[in-house]
N, C-alpha and C. Protein backbone atom coordinates (compact mmCIF):
# COMPACT_ATOMS: atom_id res chain seq x y z
N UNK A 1 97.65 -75.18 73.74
CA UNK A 1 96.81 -75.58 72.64
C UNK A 1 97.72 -76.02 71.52
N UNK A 2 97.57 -77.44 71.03
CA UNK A 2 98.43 -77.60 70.20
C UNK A 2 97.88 -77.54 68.88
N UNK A 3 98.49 -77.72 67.59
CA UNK A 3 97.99 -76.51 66.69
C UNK A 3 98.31 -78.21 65.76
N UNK A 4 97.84 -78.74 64.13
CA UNK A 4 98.56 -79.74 63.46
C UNK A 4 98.17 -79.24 62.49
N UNK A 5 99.19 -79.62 61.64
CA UNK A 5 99.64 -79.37 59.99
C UNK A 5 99.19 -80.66 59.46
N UNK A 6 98.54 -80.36 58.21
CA UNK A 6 98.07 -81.49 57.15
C UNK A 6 98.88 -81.59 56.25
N UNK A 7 99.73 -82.82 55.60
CA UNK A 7 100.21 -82.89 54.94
C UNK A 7 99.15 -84.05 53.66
N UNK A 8 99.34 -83.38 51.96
CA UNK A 8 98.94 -84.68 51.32
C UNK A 8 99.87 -85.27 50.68
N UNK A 9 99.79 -86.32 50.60
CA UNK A 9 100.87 -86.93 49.25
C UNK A 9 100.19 -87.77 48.47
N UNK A 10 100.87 -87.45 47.05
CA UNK A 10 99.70 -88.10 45.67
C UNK A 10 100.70 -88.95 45.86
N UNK A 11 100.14 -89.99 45.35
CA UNK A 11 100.64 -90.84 44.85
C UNK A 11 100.16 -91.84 43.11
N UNK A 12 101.00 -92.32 42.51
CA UNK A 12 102.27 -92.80 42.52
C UNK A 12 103.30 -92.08 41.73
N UNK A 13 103.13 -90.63 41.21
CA UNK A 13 103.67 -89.51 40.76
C UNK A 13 104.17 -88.80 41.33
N UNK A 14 104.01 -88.61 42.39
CA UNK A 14 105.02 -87.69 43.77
C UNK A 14 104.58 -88.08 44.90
N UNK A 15 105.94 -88.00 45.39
CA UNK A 15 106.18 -88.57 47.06
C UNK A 15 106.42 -87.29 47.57
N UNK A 16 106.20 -85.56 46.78
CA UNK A 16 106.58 -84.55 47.86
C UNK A 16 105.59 -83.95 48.70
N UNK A 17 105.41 -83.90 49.79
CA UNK A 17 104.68 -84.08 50.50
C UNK A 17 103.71 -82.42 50.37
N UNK A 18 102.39 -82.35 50.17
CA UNK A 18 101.96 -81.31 49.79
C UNK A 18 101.39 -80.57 51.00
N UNK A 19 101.31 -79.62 51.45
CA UNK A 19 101.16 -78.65 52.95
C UNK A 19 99.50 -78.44 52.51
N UNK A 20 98.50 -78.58 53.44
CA UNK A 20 97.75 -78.30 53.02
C UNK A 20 96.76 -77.73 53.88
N UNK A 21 95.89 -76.77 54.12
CA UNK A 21 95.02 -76.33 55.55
C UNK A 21 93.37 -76.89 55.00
N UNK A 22 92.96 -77.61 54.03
CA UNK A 22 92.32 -78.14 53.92
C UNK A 22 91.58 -79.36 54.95
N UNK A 23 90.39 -79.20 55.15
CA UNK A 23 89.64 -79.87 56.01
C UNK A 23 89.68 -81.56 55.61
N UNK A 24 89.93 -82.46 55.71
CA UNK A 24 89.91 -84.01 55.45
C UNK A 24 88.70 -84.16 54.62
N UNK A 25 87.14 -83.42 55.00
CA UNK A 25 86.46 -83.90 53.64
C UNK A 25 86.00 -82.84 52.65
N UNK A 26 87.12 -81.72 53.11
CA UNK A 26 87.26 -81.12 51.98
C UNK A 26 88.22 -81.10 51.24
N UNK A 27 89.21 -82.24 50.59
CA UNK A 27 90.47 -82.75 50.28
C UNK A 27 90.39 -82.58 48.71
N UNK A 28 90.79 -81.94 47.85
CA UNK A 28 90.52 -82.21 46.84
C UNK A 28 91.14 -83.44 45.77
N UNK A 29 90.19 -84.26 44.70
CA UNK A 29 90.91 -85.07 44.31
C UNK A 29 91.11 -84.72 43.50
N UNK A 30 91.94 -85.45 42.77
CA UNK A 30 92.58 -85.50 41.38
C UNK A 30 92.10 -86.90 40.49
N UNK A 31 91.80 -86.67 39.37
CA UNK A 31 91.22 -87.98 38.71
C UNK A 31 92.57 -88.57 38.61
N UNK A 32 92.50 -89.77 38.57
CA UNK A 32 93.56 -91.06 38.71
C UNK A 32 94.83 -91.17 39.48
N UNK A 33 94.25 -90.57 41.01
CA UNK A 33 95.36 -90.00 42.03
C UNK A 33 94.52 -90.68 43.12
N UNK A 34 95.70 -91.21 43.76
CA UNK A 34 95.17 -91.95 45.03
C UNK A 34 95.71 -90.70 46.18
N UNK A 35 94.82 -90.49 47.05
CA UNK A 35 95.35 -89.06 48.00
C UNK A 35 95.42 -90.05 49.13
N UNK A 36 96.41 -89.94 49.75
CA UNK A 36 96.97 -90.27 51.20
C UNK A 36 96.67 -88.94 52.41
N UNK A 37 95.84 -88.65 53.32
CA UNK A 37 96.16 -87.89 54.07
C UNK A 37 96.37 -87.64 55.57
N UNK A 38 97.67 -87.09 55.90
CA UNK A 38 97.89 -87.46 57.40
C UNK A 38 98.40 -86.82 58.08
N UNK A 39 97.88 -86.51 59.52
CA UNK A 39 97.65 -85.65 60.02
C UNK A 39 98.98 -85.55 61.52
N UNK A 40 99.71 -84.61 61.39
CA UNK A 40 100.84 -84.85 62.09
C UNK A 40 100.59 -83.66 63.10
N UNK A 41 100.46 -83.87 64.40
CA UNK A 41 100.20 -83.08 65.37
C UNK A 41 101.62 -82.31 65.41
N UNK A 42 101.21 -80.90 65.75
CA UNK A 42 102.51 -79.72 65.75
C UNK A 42 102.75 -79.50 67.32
N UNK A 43 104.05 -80.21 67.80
CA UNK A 43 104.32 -80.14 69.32
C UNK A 43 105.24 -78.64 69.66
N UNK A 44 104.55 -77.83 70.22
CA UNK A 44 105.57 -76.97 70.57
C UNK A 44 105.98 -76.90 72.43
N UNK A 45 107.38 -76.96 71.63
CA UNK A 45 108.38 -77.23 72.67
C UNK A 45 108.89 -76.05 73.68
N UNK A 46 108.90 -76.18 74.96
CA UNK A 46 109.35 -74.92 75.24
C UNK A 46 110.62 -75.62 76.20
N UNK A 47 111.61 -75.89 76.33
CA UNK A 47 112.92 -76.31 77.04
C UNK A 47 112.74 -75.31 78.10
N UNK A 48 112.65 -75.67 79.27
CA UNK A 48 113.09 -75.13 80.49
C UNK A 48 114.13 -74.10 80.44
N UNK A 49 115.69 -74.35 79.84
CA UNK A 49 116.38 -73.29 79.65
C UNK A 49 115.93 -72.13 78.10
N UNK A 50 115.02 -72.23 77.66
CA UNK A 50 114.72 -71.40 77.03
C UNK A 50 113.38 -70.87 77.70
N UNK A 51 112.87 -71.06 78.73
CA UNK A 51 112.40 -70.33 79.63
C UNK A 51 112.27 -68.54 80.21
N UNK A 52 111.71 -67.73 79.80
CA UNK A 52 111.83 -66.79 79.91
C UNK A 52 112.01 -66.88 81.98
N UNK A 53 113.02 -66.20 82.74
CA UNK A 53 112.40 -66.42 84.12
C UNK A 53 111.75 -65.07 84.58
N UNK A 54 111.06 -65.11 85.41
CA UNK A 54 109.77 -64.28 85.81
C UNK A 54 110.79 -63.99 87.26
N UNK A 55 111.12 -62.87 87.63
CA UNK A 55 111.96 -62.28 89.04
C UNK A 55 110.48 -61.35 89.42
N UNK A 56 109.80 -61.86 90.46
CA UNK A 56 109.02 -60.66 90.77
C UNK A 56 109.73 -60.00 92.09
N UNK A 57 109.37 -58.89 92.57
CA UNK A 57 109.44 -58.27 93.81
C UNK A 57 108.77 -58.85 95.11
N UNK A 58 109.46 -59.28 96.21
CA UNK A 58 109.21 -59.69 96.90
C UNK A 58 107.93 -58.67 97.50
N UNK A 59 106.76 -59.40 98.14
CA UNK A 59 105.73 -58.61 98.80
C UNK A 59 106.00 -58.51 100.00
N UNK A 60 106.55 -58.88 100.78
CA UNK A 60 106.85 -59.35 102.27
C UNK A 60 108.49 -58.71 102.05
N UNK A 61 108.84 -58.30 103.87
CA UNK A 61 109.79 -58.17 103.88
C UNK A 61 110.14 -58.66 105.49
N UNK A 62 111.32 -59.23 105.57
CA UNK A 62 111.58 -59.79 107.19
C UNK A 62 111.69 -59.27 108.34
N UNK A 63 111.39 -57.74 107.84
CA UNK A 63 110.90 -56.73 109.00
C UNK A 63 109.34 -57.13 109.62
N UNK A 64 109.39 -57.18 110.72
CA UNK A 64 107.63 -57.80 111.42
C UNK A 64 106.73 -56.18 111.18
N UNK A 65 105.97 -56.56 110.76
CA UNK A 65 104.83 -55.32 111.09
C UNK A 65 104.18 -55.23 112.41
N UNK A 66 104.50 -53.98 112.96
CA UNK A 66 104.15 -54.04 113.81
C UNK A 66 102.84 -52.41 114.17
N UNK A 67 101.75 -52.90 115.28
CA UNK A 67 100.78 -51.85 115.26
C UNK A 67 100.77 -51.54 116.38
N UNK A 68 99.87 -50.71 116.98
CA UNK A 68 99.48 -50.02 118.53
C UNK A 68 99.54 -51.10 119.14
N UNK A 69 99.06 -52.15 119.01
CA UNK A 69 98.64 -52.96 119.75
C UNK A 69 100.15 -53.78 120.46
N UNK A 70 100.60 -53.90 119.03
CA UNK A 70 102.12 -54.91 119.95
C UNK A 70 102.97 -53.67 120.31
N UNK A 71 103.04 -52.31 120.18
CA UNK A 71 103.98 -51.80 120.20
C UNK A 71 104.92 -51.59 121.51
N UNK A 72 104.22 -51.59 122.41
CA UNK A 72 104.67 -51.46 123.98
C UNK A 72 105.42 -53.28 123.73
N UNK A 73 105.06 -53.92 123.75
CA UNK A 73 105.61 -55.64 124.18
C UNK A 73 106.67 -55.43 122.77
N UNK A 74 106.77 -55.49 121.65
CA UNK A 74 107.82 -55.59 120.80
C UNK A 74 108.66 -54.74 120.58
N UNK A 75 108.50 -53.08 120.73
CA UNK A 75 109.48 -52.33 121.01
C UNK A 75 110.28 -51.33 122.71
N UNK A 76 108.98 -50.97 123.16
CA UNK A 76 109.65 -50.33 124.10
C UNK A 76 110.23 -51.82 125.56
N UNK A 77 109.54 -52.81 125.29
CA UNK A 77 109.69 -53.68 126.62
C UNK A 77 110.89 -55.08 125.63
N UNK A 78 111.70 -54.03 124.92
CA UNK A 78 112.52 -55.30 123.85
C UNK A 78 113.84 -55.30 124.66
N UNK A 79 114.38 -56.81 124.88
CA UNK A 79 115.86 -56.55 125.59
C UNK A 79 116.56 -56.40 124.28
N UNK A 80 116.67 -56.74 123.51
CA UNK A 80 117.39 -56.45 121.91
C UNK A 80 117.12 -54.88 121.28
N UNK A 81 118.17 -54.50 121.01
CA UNK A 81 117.68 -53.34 120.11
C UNK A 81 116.80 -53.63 118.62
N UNK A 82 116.27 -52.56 118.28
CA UNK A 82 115.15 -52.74 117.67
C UNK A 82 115.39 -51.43 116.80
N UNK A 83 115.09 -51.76 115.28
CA UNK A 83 114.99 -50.48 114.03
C UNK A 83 113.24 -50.63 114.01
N UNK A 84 112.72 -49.52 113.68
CA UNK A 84 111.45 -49.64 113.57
C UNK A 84 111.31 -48.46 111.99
N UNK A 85 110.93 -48.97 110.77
CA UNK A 85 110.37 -48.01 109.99
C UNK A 85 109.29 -48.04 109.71
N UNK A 86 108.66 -46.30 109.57
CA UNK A 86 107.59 -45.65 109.78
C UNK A 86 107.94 -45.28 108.04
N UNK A 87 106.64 -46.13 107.04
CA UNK A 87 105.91 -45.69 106.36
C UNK A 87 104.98 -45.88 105.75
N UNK A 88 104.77 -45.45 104.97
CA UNK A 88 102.87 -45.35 103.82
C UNK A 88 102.97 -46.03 103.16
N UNK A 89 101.76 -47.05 102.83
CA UNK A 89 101.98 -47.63 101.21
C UNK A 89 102.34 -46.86 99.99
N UNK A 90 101.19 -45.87 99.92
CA UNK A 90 101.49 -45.08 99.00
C UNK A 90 102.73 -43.73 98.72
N UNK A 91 103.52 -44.59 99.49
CA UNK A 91 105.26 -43.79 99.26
C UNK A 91 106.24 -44.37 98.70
N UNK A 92 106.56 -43.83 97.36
CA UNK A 92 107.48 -45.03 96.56
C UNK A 92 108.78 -44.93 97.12
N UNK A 93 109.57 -43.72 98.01
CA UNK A 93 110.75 -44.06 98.79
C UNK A 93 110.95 -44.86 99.85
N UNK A 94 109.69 -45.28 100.40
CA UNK A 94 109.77 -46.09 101.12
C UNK A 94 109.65 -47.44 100.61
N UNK A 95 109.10 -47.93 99.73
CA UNK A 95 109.85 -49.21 98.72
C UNK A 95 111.20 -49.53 98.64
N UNK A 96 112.20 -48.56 98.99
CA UNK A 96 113.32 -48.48 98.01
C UNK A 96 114.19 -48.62 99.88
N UNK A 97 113.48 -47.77 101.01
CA UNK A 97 113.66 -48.11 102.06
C UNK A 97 113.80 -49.62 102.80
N UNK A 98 112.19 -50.70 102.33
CA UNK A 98 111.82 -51.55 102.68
C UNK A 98 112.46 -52.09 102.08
N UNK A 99 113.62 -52.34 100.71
CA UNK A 99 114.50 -53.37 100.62
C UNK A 99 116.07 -52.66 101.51
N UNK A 100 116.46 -51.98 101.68
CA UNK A 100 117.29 -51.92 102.81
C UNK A 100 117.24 -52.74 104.11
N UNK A 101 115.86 -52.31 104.48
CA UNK A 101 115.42 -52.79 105.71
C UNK A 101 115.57 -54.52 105.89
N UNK A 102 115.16 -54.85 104.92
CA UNK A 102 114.98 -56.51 104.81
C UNK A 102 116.32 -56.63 104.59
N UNK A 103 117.21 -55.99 103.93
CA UNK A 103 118.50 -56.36 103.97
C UNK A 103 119.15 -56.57 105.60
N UNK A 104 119.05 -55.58 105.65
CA UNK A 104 119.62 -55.11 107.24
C UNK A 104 119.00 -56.26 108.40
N UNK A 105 117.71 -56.39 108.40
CA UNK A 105 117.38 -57.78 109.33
C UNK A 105 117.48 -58.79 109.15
N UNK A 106 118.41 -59.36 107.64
CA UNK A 106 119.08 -60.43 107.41
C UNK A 106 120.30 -60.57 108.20
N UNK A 107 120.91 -59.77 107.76
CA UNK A 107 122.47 -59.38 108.01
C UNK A 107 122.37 -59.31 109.80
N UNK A 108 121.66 -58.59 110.54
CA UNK A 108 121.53 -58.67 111.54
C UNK A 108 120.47 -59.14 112.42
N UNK A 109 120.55 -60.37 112.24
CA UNK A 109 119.55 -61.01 112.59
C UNK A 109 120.30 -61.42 113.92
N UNK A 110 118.96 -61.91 115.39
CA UNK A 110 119.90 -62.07 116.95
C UNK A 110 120.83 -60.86 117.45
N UNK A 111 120.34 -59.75 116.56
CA UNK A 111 121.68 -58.36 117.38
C UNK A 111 120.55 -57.65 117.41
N UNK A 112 119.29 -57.14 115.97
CA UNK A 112 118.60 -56.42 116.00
C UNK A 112 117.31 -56.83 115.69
N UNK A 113 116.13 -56.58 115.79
CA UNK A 113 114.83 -56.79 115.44
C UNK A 113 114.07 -55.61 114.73
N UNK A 114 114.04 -55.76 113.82
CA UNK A 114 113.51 -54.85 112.90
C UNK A 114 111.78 -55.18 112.73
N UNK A 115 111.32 -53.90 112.75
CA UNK A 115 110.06 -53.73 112.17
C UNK A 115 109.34 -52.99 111.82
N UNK A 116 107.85 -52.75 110.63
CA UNK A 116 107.74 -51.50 109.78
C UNK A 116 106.36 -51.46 110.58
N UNK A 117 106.21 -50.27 110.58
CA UNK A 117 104.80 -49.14 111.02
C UNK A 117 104.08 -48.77 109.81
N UNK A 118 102.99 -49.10 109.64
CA UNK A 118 102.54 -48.21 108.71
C UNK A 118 101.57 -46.90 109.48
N UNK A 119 102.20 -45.60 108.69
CA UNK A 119 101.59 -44.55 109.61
C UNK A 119 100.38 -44.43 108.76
N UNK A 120 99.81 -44.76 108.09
CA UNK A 120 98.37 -44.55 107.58
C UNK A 120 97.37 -45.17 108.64
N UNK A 121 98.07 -46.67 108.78
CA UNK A 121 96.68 -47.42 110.14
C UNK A 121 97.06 -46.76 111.46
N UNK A 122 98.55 -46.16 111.55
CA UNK A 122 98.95 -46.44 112.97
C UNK A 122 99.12 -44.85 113.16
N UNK A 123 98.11 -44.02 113.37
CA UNK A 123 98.82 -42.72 113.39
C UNK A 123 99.04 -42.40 114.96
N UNK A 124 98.08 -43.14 115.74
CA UNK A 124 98.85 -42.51 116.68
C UNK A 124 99.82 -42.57 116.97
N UNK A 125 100.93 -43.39 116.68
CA UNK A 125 102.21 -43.80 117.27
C UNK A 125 103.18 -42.87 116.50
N UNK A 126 102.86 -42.76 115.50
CA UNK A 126 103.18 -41.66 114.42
C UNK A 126 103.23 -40.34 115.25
N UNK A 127 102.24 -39.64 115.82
CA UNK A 127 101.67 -39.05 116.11
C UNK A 127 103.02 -38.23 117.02
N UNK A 128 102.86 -39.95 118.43
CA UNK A 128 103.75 -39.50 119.33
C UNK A 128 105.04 -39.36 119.23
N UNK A 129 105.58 -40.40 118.22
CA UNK A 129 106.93 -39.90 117.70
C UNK A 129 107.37 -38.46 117.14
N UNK A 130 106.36 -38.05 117.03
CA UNK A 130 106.42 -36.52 115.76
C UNK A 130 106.87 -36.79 114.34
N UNK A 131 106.24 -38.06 113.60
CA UNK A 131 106.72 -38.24 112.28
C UNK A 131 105.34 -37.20 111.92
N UNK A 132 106.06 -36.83 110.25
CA UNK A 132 105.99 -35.77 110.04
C UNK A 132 105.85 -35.96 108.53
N UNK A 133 106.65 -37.28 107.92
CA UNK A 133 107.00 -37.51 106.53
C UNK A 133 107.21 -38.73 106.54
N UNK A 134 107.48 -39.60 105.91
CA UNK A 134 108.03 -40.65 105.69
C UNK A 134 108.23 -40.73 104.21
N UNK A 135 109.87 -41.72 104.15
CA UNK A 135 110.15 -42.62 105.54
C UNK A 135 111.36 -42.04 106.25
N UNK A 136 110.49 -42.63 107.59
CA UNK A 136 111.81 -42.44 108.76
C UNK A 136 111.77 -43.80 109.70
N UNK A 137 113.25 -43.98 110.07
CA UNK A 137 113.91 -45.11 110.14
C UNK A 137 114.24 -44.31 111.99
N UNK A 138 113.54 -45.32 113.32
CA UNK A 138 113.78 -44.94 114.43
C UNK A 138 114.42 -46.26 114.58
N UNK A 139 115.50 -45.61 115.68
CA UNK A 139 116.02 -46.55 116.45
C UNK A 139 116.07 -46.62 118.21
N UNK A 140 115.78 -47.78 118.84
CA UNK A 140 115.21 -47.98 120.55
C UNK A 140 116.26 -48.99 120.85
N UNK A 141 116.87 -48.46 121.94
CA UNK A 141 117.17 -49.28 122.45
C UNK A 141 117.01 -49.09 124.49
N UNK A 142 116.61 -50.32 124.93
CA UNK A 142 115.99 -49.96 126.22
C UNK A 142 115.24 -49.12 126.18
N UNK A 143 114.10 -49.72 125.38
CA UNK A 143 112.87 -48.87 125.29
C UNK A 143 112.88 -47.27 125.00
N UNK A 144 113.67 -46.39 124.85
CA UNK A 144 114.18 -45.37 124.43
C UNK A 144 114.83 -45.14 123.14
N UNK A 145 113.85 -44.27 122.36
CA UNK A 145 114.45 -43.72 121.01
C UNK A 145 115.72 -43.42 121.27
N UNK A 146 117.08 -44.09 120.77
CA UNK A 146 118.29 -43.80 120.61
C UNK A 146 118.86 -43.24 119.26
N UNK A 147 118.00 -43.09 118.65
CA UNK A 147 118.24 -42.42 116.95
C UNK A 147 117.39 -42.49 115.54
N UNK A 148 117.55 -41.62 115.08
CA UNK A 148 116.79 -41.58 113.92
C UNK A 148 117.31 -41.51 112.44
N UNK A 149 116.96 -42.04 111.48
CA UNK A 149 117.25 -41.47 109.98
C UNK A 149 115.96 -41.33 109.13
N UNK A 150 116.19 -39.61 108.62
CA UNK A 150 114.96 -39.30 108.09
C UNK A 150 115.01 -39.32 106.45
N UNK A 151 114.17 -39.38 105.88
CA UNK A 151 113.98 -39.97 104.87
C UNK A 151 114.93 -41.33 103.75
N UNK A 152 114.91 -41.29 102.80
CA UNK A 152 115.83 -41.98 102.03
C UNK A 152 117.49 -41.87 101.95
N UNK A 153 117.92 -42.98 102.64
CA UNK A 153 119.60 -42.83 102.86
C UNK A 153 120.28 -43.87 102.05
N UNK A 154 121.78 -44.21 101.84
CA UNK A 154 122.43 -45.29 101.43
C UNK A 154 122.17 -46.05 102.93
N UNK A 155 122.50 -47.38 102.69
CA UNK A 155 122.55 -48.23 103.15
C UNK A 155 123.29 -47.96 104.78
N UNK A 156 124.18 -47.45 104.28
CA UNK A 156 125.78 -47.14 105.02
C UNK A 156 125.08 -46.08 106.19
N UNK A 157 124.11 -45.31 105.96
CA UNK A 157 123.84 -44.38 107.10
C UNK A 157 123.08 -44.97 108.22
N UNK A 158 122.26 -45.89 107.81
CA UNK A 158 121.38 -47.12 108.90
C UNK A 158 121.92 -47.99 109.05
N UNK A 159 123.06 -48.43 108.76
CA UNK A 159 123.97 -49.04 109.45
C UNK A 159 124.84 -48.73 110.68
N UNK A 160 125.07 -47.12 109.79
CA UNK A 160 126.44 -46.50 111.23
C UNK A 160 124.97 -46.31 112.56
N UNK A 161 124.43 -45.80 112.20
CA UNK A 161 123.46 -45.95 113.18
C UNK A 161 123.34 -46.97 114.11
N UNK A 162 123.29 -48.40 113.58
CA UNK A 162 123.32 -49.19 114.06
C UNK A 162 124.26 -50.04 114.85
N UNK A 163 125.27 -49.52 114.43
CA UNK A 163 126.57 -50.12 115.35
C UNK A 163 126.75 -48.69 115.99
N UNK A 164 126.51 -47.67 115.96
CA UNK A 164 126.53 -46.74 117.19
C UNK A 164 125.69 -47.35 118.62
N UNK A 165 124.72 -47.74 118.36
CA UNK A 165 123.51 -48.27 119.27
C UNK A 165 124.03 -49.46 119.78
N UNK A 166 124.38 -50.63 118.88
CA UNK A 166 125.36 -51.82 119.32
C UNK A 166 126.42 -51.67 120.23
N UNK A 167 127.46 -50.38 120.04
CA UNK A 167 128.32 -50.33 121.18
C UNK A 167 128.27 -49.39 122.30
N UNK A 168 126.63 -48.77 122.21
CA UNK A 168 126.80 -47.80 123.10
C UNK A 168 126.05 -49.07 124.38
């Protein structure tokens, strides 16, 4: 919404230009004053680099979600090893998990296939694993749980994990 400033100028006694929020036919005159009035639209500028930038949190992460339904075909029948984390929306360590995770299936992308469970829709699988809490971070390889990390770790602990599984 652009906003304009009224300026008047009398004339032939002053050329300084008078600021005025007066309506055009509510202008007041002056006896033996010629009023000039003109109306200069107020552009506000916003420069791209004076841009505030907006970083939101990614909603998605490059871990596949996975449910009952794919779980037999994407994890236990996977020739690739596979991280699978098990958690809740409503668990803020597992936020803090799910950017690890997306880290980790960058970085190892074609070695591992990562993907998140949510145990709220998916309890049975939950169930059969014996999760208990989340988050917990399983690892399969040849269809067989080959390891686990339970709750919130550095980076560095689901990793060693992961190259344990890689060279075994």
């Amino acid at each position: 919404m652009a906003s304009s400033s009224t300026s008047l100028s009398l004339t032939p006694s002053s050329h300084i230009p008078i600021f005025s929020s007066f309506p055009s036919r509510l202008t007041p005159s002056f006896p033996g004053f010629h009023s000039r009035i003109t109306h200069k639209p107020l552009h506000l500028q916003n420069p791209l680099h004076l841009s505030p930038k907006i970083n939101s949190l990614r909603q998605h992460t490059t871990a596949t979600p996975v449910n009952k339904d794919l779980w037999e075909k994407s994890i236990l029948k996977s020739e690739t090893p596979v991280l699978v984390e098990f958690f809740a929306n409503w668990c803020g360590p597992c936020k803090m998990v799910h950017r690890v995770i997306d880290e980790i299936a960058t970085e190892y992308a074609g070695k591992l296939k990562c993907f998140v469970l949510n145990t709220d829709t998916d309890m049975q699988i939950a169930d059969e694993y014996e999760i208990k809490a989340v988050p917990v971070v399983l690892f399969f390889k040849n269809g067989k749980k080959f390891d686990a990390v339970v709750g919130t770790m550095p980076k560095e602990f689901y990793v060693s994990a992961i190259e344990r599984m890689l060279e075994s």
